[in-house]
PDB file of N, CA and C in Angstrom:
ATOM      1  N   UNK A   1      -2.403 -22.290  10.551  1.00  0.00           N
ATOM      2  CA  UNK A   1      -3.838 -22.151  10.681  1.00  0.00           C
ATOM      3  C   UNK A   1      -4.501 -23.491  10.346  1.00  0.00           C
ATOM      4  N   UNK A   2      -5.529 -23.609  11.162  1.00  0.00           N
ATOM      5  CA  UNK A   2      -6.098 -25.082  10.906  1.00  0.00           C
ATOM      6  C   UNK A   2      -7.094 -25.027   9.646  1.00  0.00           C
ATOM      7  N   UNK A   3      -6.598 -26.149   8.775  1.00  0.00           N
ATOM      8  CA  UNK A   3      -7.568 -26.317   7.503  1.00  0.00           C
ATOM      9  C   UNK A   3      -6.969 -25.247   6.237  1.00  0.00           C
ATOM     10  N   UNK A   4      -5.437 -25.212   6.578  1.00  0.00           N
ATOM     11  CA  UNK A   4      -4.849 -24.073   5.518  1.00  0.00           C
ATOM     12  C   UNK A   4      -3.739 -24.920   5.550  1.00  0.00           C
ATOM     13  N   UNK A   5      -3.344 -24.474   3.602  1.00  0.00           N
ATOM     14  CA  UNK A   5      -1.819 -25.290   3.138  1.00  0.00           C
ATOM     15  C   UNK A   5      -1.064 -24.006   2.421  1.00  0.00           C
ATOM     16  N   UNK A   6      -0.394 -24.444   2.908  1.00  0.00           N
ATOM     17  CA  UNK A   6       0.897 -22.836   2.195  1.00  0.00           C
ATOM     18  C   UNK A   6       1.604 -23.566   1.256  1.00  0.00           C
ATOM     19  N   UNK A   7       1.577 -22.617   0.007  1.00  0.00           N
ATOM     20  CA  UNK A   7       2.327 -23.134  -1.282  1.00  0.00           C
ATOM     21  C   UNK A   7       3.327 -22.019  -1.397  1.00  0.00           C
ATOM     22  N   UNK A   8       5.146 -21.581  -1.115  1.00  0.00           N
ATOM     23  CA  UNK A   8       5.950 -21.150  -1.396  1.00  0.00           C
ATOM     24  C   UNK A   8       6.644 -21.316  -2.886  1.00  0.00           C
ATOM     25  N   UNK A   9       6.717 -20.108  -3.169  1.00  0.00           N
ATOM     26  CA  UNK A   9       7.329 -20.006  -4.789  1.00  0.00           C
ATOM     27  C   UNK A   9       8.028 -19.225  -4.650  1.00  0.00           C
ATOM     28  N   UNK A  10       9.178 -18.799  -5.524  1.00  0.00           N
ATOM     29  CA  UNK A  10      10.036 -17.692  -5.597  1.00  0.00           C
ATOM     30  C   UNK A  10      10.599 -17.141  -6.988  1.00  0.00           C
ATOM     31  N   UNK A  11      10.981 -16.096  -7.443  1.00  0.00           N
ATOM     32  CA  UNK A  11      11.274 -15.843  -8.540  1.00  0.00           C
ATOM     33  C   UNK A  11      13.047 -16.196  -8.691  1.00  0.00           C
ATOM     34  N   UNK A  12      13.534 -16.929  -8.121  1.00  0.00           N
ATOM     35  CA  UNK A  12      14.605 -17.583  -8.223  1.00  0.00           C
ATOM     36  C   UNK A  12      15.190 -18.778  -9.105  1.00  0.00           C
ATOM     37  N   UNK A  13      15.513 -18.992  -9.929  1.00  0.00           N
ATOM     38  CA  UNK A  13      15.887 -19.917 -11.033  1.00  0.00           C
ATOM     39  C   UNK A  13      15.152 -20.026 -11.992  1.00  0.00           C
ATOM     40  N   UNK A  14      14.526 -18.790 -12.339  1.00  0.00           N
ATOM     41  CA  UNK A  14      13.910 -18.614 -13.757  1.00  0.00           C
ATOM     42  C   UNK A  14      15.048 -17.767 -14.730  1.00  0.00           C
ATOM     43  N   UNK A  15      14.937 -18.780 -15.855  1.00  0.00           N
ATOM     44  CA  UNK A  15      15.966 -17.829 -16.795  1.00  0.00           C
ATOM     45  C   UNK A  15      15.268 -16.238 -17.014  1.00  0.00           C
ATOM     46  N   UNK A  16      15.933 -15.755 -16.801  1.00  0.00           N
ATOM     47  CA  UNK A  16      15.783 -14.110 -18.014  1.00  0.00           C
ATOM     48  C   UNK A  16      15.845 -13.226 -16.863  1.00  0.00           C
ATOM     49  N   UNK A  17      15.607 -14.186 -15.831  1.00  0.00           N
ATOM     50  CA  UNK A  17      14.648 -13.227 -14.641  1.00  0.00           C
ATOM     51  C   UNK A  17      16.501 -12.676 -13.635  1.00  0.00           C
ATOM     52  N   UNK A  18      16.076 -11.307 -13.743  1.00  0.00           N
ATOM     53  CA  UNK A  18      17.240 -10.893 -12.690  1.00  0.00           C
ATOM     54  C   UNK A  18      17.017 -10.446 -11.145  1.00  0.00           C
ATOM     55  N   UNK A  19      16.978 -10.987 -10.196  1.00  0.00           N
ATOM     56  CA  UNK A  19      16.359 -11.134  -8.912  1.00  0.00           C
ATOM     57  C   UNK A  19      17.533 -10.268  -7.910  1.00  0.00           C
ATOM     58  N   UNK A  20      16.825  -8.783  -7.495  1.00  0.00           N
ATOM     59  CA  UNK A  20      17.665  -8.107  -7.070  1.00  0.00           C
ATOM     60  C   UNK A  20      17.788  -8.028  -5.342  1.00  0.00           C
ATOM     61  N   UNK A  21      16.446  -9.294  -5.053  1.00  0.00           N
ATOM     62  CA  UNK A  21      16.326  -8.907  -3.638  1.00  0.00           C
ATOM     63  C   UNK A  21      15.545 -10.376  -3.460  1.00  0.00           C
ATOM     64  N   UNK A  22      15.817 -10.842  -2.413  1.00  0.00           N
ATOM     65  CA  UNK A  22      14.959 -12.054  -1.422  1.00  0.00           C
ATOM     66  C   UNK A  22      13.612 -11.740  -1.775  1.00  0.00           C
ATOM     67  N   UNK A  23      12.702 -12.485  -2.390  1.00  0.00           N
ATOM     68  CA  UNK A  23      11.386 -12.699  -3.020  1.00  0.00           C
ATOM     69  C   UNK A  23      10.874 -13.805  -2.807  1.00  0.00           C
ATOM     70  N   UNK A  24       9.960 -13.634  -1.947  1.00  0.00           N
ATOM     71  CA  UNK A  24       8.830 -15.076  -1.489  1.00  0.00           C
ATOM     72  C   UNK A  24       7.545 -14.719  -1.636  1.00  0.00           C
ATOM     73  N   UNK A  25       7.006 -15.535  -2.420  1.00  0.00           N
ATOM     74  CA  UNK A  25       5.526 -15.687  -2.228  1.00  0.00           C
ATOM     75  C   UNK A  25       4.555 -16.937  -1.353  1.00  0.00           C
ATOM     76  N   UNK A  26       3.691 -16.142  -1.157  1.00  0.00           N
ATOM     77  CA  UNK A  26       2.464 -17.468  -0.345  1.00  0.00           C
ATOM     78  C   UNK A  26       1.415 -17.329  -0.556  1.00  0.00           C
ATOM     79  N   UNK A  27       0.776 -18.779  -0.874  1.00  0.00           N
ATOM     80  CA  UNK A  27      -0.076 -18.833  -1.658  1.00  0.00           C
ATOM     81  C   UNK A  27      -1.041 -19.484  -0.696  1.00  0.00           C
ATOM     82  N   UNK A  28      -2.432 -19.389  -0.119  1.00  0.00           N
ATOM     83  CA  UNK A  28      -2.762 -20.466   0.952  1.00  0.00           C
ATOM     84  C   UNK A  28      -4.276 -20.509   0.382  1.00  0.00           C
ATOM     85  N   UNK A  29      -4.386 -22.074   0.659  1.00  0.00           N
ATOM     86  CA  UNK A  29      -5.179 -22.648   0.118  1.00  0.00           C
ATOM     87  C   UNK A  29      -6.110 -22.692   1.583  1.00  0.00           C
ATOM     88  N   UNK A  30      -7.632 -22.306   1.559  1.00  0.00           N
ATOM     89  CA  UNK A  30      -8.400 -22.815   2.996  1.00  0.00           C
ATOM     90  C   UNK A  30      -9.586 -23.330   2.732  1.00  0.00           C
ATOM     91  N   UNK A  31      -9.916 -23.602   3.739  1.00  0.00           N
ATOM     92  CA  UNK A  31     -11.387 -24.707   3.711  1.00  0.00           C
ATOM     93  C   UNK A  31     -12.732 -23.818   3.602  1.00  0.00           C
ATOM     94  N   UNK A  32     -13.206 -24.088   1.931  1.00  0.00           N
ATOM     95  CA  UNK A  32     -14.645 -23.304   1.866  1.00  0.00           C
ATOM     96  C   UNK A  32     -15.206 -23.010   3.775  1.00  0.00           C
ATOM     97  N   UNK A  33     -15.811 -21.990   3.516  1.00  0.00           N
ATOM     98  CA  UNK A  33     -16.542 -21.324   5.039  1.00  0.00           C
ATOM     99  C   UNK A  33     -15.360 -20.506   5.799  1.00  0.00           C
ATOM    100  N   UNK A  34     -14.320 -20.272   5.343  1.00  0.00           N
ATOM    101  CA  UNK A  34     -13.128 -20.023   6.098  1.00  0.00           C
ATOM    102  C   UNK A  34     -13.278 -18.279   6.148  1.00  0.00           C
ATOM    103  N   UNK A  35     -12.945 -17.734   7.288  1.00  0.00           N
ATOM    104  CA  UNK A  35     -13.807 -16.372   6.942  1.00  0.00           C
ATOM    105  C   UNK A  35     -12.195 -15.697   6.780  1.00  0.00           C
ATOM    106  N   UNK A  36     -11.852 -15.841   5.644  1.00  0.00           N
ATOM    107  CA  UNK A  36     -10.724 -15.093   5.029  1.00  0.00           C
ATOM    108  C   UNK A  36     -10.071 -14.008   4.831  1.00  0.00           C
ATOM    109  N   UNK A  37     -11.042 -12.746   5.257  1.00  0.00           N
ATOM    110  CA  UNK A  37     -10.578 -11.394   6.153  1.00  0.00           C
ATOM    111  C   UNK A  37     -10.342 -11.410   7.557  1.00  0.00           C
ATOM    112  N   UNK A  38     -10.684 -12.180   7.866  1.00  0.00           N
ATOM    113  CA  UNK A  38     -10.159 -12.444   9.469  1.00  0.00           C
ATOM    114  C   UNK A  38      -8.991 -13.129   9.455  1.00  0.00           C
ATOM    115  N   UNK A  39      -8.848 -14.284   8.654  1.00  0.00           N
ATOM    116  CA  UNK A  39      -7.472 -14.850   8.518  1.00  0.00           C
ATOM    117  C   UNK A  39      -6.545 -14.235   8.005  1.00  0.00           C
ATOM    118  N   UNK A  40      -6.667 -13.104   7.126  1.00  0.00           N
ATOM    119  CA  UNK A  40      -5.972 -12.169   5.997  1.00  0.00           C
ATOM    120  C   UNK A  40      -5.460 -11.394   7.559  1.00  0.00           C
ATOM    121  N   UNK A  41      -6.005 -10.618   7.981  1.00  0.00           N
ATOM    122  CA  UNK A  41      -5.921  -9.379   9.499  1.00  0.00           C
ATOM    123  C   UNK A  41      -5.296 -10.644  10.473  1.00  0.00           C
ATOM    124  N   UNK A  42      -5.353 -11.777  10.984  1.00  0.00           N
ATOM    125  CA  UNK A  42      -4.453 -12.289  11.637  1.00  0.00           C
ATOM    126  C   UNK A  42      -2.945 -13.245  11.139  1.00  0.00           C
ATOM    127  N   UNK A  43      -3.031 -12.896  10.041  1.00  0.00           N
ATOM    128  CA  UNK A  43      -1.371 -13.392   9.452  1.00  0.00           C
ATOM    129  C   UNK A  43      -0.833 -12.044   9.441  1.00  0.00           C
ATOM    130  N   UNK A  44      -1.673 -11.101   8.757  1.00  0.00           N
ATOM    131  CA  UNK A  44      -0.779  -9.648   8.713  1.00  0.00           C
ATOM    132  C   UNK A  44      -0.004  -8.919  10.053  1.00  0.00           C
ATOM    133  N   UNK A  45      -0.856  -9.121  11.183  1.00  0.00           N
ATOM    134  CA  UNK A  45      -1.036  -9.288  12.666  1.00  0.00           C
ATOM    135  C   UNK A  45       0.317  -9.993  13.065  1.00  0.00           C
ATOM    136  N   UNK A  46       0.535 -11.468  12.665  1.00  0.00           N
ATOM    137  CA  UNK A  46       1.701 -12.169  12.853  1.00  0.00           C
ATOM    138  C   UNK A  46       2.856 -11.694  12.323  1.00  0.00           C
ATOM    139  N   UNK A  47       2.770 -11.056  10.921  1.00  0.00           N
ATOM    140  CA  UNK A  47       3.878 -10.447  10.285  1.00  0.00           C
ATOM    141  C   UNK A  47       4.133  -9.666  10.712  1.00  0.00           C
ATOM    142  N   UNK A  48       3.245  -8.344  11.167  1.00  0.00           N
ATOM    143  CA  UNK A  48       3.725  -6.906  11.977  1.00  0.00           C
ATOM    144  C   UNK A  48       4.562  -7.713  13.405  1.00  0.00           C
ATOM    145  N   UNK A  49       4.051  -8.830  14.155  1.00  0.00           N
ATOM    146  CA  UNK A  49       5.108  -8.780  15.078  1.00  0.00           C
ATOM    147  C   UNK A  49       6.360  -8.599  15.136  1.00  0.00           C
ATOM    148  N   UNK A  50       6.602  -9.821  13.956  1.00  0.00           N
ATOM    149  CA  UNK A  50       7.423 -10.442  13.371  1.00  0.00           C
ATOM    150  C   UNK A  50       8.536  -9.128  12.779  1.00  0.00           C
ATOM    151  N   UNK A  51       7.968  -8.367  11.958  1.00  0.00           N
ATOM    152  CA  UNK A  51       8.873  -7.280  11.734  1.00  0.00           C
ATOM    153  C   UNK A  51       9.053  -7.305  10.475  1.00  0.00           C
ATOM    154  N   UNK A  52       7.916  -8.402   9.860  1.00  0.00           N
ATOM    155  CA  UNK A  52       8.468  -8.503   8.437  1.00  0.00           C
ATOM    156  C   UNK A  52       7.653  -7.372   7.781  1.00  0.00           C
ATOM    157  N   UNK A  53       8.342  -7.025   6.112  1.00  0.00           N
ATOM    158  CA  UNK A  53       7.571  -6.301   5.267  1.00  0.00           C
ATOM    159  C   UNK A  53       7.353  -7.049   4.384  1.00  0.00           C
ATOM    160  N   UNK A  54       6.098  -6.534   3.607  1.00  0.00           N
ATOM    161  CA  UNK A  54       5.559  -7.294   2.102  1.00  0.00           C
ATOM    162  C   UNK A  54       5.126  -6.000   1.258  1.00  0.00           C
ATOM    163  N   UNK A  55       5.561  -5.800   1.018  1.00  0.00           N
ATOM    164  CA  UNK A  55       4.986  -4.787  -0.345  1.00  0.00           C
ATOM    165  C   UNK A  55       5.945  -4.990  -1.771  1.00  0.00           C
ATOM    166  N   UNK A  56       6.262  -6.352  -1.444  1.00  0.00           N
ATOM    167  CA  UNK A  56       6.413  -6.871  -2.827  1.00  0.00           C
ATOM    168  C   UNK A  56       7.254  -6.856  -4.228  1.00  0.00           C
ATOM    169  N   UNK A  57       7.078  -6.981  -5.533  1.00  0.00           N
ATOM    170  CA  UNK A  57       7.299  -5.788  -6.127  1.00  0.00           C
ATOM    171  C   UNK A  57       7.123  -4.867  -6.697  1.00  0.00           C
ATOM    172  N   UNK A  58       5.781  -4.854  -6.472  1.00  0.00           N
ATOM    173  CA  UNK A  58       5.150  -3.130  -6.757  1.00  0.00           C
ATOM    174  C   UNK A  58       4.836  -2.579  -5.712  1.00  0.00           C
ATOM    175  N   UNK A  59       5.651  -2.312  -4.540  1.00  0.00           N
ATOM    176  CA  UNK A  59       5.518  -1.548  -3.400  1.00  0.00           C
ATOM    177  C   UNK A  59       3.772  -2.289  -2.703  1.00  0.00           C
ATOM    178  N   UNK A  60       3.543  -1.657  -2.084  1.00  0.00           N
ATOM    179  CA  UNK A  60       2.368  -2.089  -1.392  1.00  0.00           C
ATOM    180  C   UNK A  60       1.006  -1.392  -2.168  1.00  0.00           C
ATOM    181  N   UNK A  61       1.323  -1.173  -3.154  1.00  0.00           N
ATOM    182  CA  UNK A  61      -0.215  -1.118  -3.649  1.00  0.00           C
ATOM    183  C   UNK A  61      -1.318  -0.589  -2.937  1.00  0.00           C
ATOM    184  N   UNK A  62      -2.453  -1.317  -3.303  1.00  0.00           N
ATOM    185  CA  UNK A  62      -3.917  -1.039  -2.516  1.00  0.00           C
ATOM    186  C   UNK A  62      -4.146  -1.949  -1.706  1.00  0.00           C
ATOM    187  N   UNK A  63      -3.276  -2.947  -1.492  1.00  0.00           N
ATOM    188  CA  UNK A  63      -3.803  -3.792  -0.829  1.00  0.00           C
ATOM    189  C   UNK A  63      -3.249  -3.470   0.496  1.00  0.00           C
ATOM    190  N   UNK A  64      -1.604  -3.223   0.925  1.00  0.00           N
ATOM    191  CA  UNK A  64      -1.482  -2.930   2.433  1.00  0.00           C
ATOM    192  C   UNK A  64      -1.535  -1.699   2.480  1.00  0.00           C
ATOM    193  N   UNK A  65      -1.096  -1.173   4.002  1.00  0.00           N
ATOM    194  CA  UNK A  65      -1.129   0.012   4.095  1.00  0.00           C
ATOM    195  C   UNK A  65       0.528   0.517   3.797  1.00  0.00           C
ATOM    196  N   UNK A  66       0.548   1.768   3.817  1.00  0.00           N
ATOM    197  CA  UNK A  66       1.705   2.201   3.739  1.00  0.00           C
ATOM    198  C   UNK A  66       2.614   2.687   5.234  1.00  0.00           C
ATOM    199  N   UNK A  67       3.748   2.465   5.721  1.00  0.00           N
ATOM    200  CA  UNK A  67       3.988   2.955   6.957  1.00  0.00           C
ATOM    201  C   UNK A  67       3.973   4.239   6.753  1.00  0.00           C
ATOM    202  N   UNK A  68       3.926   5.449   7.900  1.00  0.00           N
ATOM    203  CA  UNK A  68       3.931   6.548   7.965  1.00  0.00           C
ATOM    204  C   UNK A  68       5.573   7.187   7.000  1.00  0.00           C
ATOM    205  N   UNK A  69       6.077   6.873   6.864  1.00  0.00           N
ATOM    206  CA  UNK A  69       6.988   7.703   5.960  1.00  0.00           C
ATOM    207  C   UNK A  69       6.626   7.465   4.534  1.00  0.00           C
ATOM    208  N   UNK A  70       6.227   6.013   4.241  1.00  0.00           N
ATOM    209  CA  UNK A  70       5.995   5.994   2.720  1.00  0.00           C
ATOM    210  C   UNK A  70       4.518   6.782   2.354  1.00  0.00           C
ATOM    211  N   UNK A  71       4.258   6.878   3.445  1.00  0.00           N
ATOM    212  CA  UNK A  71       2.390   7.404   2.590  1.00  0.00           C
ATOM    213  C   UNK A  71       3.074   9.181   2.493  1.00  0.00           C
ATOM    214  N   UNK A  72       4.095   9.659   3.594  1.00  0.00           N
ATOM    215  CA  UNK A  72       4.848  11.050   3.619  1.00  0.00           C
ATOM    216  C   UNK A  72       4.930  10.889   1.782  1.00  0.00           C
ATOM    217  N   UNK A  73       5.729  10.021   1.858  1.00  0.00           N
ATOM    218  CA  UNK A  73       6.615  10.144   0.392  1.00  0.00           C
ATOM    219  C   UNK A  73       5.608   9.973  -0.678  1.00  0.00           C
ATOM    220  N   UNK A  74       4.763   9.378  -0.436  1.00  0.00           N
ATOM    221  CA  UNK A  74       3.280   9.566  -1.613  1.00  0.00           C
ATOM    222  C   UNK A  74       2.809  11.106  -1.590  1.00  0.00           C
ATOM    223  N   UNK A  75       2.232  11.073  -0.909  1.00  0.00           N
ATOM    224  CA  UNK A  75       2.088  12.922  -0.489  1.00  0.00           C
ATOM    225  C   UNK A  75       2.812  13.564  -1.198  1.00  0.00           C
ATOM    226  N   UNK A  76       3.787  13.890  -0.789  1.00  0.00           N
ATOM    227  CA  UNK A  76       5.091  14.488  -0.909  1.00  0.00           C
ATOM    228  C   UNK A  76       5.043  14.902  -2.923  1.00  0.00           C
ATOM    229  N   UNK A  77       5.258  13.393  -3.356  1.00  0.00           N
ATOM    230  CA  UNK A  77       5.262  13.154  -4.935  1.00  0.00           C
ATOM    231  C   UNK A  77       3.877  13.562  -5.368  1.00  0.00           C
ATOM    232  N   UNK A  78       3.088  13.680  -4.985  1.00  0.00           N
ATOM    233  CA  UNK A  78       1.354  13.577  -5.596  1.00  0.00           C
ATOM    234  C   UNK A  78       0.845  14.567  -4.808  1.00  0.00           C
ATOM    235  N   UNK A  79       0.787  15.659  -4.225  1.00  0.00           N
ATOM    236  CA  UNK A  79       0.256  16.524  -3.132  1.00  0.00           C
ATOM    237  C   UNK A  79      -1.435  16.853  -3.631  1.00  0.00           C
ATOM    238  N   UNK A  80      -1.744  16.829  -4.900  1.00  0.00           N
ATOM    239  CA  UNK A  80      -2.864  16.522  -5.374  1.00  0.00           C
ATOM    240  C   UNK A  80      -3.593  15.454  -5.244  1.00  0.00           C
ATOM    241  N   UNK A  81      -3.158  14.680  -4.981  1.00  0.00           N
ATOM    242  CA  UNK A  81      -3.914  12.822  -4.796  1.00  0.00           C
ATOM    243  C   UNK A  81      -4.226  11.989  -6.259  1.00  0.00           C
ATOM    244  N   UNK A  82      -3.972  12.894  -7.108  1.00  0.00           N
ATOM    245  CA  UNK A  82      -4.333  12.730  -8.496  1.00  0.00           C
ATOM    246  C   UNK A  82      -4.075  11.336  -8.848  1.00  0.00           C
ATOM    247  N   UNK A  83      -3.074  10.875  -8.931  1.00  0.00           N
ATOM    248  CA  UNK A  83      -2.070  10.016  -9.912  1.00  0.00           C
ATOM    249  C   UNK A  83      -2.899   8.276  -9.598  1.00  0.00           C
ATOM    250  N   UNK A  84      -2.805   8.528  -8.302  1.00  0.00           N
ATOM    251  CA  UNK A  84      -3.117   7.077  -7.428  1.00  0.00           C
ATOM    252  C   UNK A  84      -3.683   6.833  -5.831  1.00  0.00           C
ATOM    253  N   UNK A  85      -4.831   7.968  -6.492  1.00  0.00           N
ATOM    254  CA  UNK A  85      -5.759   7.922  -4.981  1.00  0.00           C
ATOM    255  C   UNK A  85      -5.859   6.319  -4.464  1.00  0.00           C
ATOM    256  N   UNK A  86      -5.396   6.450  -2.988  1.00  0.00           N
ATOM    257  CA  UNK A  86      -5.533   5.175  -2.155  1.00  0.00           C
ATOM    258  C   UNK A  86      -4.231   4.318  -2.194  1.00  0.00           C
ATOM    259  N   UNK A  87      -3.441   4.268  -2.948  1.00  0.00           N
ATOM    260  CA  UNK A  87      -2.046   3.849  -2.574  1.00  0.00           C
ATOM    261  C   UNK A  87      -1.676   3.814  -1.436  1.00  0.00           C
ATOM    262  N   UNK A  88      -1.222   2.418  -0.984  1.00  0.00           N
ATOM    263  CA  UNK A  88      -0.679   2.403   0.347  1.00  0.00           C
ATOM    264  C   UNK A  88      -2.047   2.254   1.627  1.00  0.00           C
ATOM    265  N   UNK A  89      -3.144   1.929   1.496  1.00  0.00           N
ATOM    266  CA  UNK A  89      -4.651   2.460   2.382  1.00  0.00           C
ATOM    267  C   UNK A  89      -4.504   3.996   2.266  1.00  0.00           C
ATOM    268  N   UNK A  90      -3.997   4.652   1.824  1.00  0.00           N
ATOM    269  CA  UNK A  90      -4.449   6.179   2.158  1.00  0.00           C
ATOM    270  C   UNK A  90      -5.846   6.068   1.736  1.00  0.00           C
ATOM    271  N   UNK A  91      -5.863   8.025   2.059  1.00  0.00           N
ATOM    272  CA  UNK A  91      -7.585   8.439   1.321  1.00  0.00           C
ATOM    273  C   UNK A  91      -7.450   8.547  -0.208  1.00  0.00           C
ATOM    274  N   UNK A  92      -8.808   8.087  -0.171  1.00  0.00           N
ATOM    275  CA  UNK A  92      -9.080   8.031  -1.682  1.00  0.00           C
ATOM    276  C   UNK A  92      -9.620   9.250  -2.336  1.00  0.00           C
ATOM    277  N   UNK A  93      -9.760  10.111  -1.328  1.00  0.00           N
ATOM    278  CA  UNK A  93     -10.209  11.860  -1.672  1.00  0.00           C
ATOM    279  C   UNK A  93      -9.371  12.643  -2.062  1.00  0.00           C
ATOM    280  N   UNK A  94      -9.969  13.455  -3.207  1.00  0.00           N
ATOM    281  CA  UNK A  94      -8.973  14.148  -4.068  1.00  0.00           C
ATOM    282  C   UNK A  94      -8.690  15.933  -2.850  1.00  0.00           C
ATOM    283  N   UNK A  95      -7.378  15.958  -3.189  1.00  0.00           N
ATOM    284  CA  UNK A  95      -7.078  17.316  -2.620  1.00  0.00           C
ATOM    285  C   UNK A  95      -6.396  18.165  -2.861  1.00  0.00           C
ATOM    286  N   UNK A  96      -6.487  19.076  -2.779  1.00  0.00           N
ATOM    287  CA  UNK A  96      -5.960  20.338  -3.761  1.00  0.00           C
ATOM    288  C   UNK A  96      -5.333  21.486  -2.657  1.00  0.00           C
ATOM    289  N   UNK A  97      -4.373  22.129  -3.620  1.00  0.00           N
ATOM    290  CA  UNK A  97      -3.853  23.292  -2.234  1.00  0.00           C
ATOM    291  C   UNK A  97      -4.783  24.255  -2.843  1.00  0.00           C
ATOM    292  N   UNK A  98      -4.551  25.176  -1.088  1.00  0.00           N
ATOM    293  CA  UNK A  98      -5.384  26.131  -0.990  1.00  0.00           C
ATOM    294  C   UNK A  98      -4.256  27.361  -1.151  1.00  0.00           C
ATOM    295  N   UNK A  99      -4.541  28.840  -1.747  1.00  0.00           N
ATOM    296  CA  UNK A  99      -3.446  30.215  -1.827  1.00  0.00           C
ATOM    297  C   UNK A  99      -4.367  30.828  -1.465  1.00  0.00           C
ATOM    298  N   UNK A 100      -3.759  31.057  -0.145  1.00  0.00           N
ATOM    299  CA  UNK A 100      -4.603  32.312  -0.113  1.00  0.00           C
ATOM    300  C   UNK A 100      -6.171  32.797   0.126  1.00  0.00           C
ATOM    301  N   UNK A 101      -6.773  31.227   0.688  1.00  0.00           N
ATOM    302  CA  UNK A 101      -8.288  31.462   0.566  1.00  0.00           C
ATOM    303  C   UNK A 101      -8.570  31.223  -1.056  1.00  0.00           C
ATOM    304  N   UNK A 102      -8.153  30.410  -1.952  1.00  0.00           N
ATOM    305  CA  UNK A 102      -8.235  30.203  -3.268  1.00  0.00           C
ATOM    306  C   UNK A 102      -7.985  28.849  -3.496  1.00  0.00           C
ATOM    307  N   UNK A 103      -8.297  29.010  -5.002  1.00  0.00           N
ATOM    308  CA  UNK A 103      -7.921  27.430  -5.242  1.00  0.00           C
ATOM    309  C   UNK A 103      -7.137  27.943  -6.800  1.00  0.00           C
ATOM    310  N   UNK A 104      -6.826  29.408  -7.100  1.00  0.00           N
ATOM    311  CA  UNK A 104      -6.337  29.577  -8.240  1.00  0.00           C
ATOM    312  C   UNK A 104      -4.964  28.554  -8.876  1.00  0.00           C
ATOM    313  N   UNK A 105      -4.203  28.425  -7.957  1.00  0.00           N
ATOM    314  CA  UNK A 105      -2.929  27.927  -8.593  1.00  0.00           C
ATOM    315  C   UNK A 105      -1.567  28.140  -8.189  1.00  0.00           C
ATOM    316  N   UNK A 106      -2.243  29.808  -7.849  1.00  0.00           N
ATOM    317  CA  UNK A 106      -1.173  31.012  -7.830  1.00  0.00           C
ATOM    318  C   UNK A 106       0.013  30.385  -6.500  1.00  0.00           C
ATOM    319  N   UNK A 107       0.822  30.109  -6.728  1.00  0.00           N
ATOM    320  CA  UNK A 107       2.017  29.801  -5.112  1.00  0.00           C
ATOM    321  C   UNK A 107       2.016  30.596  -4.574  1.00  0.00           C
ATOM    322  N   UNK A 108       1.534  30.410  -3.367  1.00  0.00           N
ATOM    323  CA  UNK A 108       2.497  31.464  -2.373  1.00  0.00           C
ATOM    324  C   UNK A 108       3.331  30.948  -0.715  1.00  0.00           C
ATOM    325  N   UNK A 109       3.615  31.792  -0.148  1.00  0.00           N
ATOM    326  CA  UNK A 109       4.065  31.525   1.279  1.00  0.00           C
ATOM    327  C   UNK A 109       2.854  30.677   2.256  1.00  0.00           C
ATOM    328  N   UNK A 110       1.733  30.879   2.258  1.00  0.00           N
ATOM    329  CA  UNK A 110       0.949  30.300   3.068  1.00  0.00           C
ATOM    330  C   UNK A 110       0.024  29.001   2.301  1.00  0.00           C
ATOM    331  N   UNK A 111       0.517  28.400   1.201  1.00  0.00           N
ATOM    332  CA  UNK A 111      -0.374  27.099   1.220  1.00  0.00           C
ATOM    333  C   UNK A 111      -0.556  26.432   1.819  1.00  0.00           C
ATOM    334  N   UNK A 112      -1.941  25.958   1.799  1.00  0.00           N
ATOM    335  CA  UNK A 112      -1.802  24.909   3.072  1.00  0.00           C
ATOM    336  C   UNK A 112      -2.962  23.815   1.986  1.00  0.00           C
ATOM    337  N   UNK A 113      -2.943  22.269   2.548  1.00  0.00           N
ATOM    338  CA  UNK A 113      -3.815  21.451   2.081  1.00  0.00           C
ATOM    339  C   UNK A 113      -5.446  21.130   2.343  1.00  0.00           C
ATOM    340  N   UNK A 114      -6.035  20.905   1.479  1.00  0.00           N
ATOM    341  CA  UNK A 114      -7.590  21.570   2.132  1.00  0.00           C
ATOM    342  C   UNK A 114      -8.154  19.955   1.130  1.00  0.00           C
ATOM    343  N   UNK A 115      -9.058  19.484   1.679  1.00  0.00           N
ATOM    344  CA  UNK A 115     -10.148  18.494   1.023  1.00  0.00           C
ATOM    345  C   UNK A 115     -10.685  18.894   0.302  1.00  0.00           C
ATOM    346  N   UNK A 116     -11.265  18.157  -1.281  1.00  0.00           N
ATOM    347  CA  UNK A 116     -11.900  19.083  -2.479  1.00  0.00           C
ATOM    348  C   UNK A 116     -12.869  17.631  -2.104  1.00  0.00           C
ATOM    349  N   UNK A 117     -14.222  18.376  -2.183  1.00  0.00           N
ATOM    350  CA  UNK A 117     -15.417  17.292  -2.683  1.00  0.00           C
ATOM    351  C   UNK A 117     -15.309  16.665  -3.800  1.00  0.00           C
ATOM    352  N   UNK A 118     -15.977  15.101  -4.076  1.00  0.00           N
ATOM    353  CA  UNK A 118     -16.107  14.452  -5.463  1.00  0.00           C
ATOM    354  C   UNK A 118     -17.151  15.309  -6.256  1.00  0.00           C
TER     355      UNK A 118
END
């Protein structure tokens, strides 16, 4: 990108540190006026071609999105939304199962997931 410098670091040859997987960071420096969500959406853009992933090592956070199986597997663990509304871009709306035309608690055969207002 014109008027941008990439600074690469890695957690590689630090004592203590036990490095269980290929870890790169980038750091980019740009020219005040640089409209930096547009540049942010066209590197990410380059990476999706590319095939690469970044979610790091705390998984992808709030900052990317999650692919369709990991946001499954958020779901899945959290079916309430409780823990870490928005993980991964999901919704940040809390949701609760429904029994039965209820919101008691009670399990049954027909839960299904329903949107709870803030």
């Amino acid at each position: 990108m014109a008027g941008s410098r990439v600074f690469l670091n890695s957690g590689f040859g630090q004592p203590g540190k036990v490095v269980e997987a290929p870890l790169l960071h980038q750091d980019y420096v740009v020219k005040k006026g640089t409209d930096t969500a547009a540049l942010k959406t066209a590197m990410l853009k380059l990476l999706d071609a590319r095939g690469a992933e970044y979610p790091a090592e705390h998984n992808v956070g709030h900052i990317y999105a999650a692919k369709p199986d990991l946001a499954a597997h958020y779901t899945a663990l959290d079916p309430t939304n409780s823990f870490n509304p928005g993980i991964g871009k999901t919704s940040r709306s809390r949701v609760a199962f429904q029994f039965n035309g209820c919101t008691c608690g009670e399990p049954n055969q027909q839960s299904t997931r329903i949107s709870v207002p803030k």
